[in-house]
PDB file of N, CA and C in Angstrom:
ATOM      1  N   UNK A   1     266.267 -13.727  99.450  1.00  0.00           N
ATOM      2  CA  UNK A   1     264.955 -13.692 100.069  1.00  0.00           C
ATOM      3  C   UNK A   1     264.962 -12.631 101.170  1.00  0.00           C
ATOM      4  N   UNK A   2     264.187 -11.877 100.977  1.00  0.00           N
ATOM      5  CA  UNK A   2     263.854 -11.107 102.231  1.00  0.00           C
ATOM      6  C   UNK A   2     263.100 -10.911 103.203  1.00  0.00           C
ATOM      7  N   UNK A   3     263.836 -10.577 104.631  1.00  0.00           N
ATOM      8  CA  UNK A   3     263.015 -10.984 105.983  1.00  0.00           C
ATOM      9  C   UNK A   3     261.329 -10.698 105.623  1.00  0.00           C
ATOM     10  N   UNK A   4     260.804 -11.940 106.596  1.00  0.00           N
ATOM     11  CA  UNK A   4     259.274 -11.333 107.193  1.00  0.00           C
ATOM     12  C   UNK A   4     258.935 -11.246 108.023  1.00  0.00           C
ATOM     13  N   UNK A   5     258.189 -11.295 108.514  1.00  0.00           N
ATOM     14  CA  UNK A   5     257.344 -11.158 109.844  1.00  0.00           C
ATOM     15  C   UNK A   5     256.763 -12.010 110.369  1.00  0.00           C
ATOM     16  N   UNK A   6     256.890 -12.640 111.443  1.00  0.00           N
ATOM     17  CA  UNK A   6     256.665 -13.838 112.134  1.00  0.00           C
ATOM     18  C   UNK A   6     255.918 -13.624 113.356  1.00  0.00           C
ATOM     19  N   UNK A   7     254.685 -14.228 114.034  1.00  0.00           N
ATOM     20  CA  UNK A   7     254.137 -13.799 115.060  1.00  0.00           C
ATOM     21  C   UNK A   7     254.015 -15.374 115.997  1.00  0.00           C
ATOM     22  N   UNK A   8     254.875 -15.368 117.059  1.00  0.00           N
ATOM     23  CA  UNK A   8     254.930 -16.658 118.128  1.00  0.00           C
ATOM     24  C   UNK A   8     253.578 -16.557 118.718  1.00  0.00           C
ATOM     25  N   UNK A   9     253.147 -17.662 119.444  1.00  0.00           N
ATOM     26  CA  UNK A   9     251.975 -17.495 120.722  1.00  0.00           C
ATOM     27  C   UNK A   9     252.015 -18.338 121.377  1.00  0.00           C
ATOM     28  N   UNK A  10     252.984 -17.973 122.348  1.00  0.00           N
ATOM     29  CA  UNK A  10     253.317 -18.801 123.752  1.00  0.00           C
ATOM     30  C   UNK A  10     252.325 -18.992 124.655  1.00  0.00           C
ATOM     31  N   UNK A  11     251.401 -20.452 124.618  1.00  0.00           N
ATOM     32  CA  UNK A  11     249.920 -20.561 126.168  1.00  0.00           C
ATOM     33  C   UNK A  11     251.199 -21.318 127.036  1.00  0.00           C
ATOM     34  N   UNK A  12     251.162 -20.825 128.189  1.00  0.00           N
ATOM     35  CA  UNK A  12     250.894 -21.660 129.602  1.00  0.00           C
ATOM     36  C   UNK A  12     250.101 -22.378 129.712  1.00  0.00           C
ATOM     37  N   UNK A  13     250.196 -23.330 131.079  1.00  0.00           N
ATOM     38  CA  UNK A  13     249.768 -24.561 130.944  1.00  0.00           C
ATOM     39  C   UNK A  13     248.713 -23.788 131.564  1.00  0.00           C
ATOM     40  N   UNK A  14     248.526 -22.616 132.335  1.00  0.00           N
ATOM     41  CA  UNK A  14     246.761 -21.876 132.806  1.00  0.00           C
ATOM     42  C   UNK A  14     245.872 -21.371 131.437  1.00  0.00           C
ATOM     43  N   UNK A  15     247.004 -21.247 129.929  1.00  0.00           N
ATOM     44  CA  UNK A  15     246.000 -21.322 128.912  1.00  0.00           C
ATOM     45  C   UNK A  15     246.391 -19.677 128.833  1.00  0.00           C
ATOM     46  N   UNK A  16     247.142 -18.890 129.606  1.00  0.00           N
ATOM     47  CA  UNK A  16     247.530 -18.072 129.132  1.00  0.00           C
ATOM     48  C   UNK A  16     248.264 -17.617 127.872  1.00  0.00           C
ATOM     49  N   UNK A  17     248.097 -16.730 126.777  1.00  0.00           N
ATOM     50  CA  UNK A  17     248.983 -16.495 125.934  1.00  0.00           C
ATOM     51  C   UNK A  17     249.636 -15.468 125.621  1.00  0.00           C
ATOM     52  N   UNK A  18     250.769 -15.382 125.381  1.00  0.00           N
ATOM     53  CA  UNK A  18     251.784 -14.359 125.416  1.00  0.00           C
ATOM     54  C   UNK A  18     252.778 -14.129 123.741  1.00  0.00           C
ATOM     55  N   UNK A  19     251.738 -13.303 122.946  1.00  0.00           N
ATOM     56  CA  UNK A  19     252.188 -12.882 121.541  1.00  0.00           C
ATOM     57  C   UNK A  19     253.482 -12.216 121.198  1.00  0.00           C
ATOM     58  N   UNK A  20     254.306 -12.766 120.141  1.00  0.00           N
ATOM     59  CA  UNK A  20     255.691 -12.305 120.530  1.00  0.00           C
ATOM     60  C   UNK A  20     255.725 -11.898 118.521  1.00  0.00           C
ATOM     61  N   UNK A  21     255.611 -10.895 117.785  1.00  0.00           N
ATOM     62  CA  UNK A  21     255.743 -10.658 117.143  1.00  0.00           C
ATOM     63  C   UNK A  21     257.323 -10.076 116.358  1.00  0.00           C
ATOM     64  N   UNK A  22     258.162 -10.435 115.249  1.00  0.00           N
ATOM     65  CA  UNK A  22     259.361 -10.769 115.126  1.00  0.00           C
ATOM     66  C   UNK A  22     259.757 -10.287 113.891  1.00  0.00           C
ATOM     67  N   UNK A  23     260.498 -10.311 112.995  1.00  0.00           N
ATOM     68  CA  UNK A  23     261.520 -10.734 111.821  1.00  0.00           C
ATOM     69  C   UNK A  23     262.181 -11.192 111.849  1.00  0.00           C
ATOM     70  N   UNK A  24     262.383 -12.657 110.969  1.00  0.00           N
ATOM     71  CA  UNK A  24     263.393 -13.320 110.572  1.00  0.00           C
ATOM     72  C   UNK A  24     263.673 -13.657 109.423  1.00  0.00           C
ATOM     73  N   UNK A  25     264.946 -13.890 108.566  1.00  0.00           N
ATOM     74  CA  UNK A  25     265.216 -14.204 107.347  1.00  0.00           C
ATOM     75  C   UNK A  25     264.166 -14.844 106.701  1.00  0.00           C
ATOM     76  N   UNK A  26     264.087 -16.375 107.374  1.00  0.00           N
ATOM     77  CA  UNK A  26     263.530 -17.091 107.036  1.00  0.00           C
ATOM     78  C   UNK A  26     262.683 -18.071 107.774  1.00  0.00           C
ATOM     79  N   UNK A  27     262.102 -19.174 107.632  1.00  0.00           N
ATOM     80  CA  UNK A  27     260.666 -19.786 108.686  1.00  0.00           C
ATOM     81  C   UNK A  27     261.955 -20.758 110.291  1.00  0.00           C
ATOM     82  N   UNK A  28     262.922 -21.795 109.273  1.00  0.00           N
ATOM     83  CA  UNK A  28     263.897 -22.025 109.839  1.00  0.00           C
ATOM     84  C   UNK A  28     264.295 -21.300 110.852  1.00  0.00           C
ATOM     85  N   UNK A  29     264.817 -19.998 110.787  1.00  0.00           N
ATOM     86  CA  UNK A  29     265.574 -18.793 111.776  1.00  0.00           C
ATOM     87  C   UNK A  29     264.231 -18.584 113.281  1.00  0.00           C
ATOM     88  N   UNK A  30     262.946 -18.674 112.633  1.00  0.00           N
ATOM     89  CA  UNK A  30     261.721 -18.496 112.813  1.00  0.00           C
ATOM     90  C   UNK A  30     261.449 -18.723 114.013  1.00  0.00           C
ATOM     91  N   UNK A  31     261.409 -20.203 113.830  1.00  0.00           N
ATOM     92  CA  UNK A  31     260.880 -21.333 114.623  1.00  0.00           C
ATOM     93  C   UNK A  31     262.218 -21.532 115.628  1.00  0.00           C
ATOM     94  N   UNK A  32     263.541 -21.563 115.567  1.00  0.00           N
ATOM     95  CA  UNK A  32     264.574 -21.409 116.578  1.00  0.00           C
ATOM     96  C   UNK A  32     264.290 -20.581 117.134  1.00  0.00           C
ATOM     97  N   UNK A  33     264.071 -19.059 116.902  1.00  0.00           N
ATOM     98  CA  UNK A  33     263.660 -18.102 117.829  1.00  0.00           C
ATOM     99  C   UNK A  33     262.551 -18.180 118.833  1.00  0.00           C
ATOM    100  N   UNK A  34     261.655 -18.703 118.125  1.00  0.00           N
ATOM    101  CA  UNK A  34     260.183 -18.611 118.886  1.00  0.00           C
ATOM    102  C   UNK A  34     260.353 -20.385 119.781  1.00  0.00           C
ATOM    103  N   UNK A  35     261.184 -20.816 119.723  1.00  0.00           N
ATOM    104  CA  UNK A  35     261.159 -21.869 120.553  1.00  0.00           C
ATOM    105  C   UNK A  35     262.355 -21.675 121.825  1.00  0.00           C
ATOM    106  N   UNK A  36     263.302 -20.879 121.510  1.00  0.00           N
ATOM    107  CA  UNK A  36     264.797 -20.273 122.004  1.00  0.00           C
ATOM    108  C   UNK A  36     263.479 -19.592 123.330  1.00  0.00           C
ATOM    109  N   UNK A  37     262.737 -18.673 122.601  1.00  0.00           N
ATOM    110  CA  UNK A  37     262.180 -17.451 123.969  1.00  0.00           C
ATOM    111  C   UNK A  37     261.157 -18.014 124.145  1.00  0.00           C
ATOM    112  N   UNK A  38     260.583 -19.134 123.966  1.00  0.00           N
ATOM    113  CA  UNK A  38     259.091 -19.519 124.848  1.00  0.00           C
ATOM    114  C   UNK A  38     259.372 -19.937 125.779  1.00  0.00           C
ATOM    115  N   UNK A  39     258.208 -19.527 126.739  1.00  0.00           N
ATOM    116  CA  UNK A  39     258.411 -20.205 128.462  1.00  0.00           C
ATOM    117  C   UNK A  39     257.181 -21.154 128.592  1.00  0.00           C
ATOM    118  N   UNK A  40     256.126 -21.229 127.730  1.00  0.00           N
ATOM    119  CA  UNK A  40     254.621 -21.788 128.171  1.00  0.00           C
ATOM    120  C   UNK A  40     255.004 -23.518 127.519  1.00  0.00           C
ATOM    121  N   UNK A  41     253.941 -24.157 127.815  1.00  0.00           N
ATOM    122  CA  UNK A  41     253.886 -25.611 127.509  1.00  0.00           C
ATOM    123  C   UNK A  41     252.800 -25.616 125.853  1.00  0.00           C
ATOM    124  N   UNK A  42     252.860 -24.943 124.942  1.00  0.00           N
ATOM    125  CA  UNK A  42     252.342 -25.062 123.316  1.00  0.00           C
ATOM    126  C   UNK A  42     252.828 -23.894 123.103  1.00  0.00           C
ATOM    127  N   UNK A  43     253.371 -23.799 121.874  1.00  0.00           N
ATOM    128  CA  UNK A  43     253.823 -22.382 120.998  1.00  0.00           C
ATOM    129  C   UNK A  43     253.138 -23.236 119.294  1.00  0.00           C
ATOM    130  N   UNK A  44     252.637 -21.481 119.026  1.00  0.00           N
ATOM    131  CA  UNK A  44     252.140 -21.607 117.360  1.00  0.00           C
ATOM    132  C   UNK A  44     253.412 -20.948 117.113  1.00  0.00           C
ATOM    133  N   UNK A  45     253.278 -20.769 115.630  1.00  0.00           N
ATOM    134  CA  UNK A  45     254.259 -19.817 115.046  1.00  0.00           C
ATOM    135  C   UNK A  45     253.332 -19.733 113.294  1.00  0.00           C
ATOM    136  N   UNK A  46     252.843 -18.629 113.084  1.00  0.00           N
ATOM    137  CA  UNK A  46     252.297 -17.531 112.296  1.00  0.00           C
ATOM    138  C   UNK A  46     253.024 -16.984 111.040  1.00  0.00           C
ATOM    139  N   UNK A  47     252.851 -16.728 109.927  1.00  0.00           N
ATOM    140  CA  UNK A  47     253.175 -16.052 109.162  1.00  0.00           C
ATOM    141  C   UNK A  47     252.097 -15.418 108.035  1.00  0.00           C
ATOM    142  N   UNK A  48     251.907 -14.066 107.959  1.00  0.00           N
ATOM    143  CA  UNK A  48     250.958 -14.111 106.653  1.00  0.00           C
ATOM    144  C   UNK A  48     249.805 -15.146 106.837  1.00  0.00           C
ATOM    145  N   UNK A  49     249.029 -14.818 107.907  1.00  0.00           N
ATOM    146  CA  UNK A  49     248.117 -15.322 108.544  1.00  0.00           C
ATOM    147  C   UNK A  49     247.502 -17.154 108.056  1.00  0.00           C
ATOM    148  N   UNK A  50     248.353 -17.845 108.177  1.00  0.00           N
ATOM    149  CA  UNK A  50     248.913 -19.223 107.871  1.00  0.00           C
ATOM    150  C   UNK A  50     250.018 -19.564 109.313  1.00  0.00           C
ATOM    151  N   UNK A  51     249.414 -21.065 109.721  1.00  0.00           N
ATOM    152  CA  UNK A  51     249.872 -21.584 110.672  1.00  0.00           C
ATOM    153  C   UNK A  51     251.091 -22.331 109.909  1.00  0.00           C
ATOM    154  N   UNK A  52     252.181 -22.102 110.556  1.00  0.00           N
ATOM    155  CA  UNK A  52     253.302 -22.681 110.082  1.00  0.00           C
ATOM    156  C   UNK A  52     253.620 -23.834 111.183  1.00  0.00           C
ATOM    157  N   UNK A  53     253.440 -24.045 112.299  1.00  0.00           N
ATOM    158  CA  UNK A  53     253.628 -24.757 113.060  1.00  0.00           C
ATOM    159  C   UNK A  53     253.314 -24.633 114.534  1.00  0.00           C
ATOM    160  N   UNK A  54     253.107 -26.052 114.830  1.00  0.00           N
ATOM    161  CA  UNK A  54     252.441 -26.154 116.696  1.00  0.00           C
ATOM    162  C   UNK A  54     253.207 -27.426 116.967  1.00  0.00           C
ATOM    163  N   UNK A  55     253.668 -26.465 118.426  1.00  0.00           N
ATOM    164  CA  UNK A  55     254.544 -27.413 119.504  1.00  0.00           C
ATOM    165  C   UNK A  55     253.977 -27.617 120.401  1.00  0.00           C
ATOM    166  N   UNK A  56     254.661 -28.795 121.517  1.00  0.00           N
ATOM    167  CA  UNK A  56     254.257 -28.667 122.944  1.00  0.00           C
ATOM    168  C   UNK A  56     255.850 -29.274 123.259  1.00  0.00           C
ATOM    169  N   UNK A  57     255.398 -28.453 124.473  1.00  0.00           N
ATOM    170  CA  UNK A  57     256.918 -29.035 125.112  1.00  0.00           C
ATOM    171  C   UNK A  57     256.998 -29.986 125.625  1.00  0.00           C
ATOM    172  N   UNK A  58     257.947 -30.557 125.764  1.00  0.00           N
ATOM    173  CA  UNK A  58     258.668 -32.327 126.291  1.00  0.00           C
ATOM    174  C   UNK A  58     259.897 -32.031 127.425  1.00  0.00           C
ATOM    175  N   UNK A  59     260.523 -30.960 127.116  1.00  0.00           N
ATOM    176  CA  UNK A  59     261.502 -31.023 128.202  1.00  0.00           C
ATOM    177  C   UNK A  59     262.105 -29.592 127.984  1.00  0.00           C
ATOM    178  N   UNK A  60     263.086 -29.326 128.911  1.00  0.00           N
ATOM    179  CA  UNK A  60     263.115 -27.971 129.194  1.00  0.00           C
ATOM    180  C   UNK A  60     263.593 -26.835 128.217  1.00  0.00           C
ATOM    181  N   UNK A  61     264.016 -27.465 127.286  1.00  0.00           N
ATOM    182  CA  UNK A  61     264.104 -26.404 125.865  1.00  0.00           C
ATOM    183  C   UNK A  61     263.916 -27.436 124.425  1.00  0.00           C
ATOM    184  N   UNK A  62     263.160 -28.143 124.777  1.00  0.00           N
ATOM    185  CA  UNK A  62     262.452 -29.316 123.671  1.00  0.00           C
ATOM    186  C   UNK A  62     261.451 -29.480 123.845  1.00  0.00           C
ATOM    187  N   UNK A  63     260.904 -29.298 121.883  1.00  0.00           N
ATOM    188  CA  UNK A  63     259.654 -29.137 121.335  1.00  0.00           C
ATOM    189  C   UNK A  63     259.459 -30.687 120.518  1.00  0.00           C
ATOM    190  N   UNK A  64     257.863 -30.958 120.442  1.00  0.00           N
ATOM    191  CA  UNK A  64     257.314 -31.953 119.450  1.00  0.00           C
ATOM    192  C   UNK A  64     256.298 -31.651 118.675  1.00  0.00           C
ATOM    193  N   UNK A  65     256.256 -31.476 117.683  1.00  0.00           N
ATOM    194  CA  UNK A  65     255.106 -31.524 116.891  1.00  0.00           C
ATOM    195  C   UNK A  65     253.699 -31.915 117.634  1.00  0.00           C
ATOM    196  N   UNK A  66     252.899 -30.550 117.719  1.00  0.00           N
ATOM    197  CA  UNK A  66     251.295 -30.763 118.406  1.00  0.00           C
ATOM    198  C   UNK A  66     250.473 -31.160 117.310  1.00  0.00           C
TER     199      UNK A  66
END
């Protein structure tokens, strides 16, 4: 399988968002990354304009299903 392109979107809790566009192997590799470098309290994570997943944070490098 070969890499794609993955686009994060880190809001702050002011609702700010901060787009972090990527490649990774795969959605797995994906979602570690885009949760590894978020700083805000909700991250999406994007592919091929399809929502693959929404977090909110719980604790200081832990995510839950939004």
């Amino acid at each position: 399988m070969s890499a794609r392109m993955f686009t994060a979107i880190d809001i702050s809790e002011t609702g700010e968002a901060v787009v972090d566009q990527f490649v990774a192997a795969h959605t797995t590799a994906a979602v570690r990354r885009a949760q590894f470098a978020a700083e805000g309290v909700m991250l999406q994570l994007w592919s091929e304009g399809r929502l693959l997943g929404s977090w909110r944070r719980v604790g200081r490098r832990t995510f839950h299903p939004a």
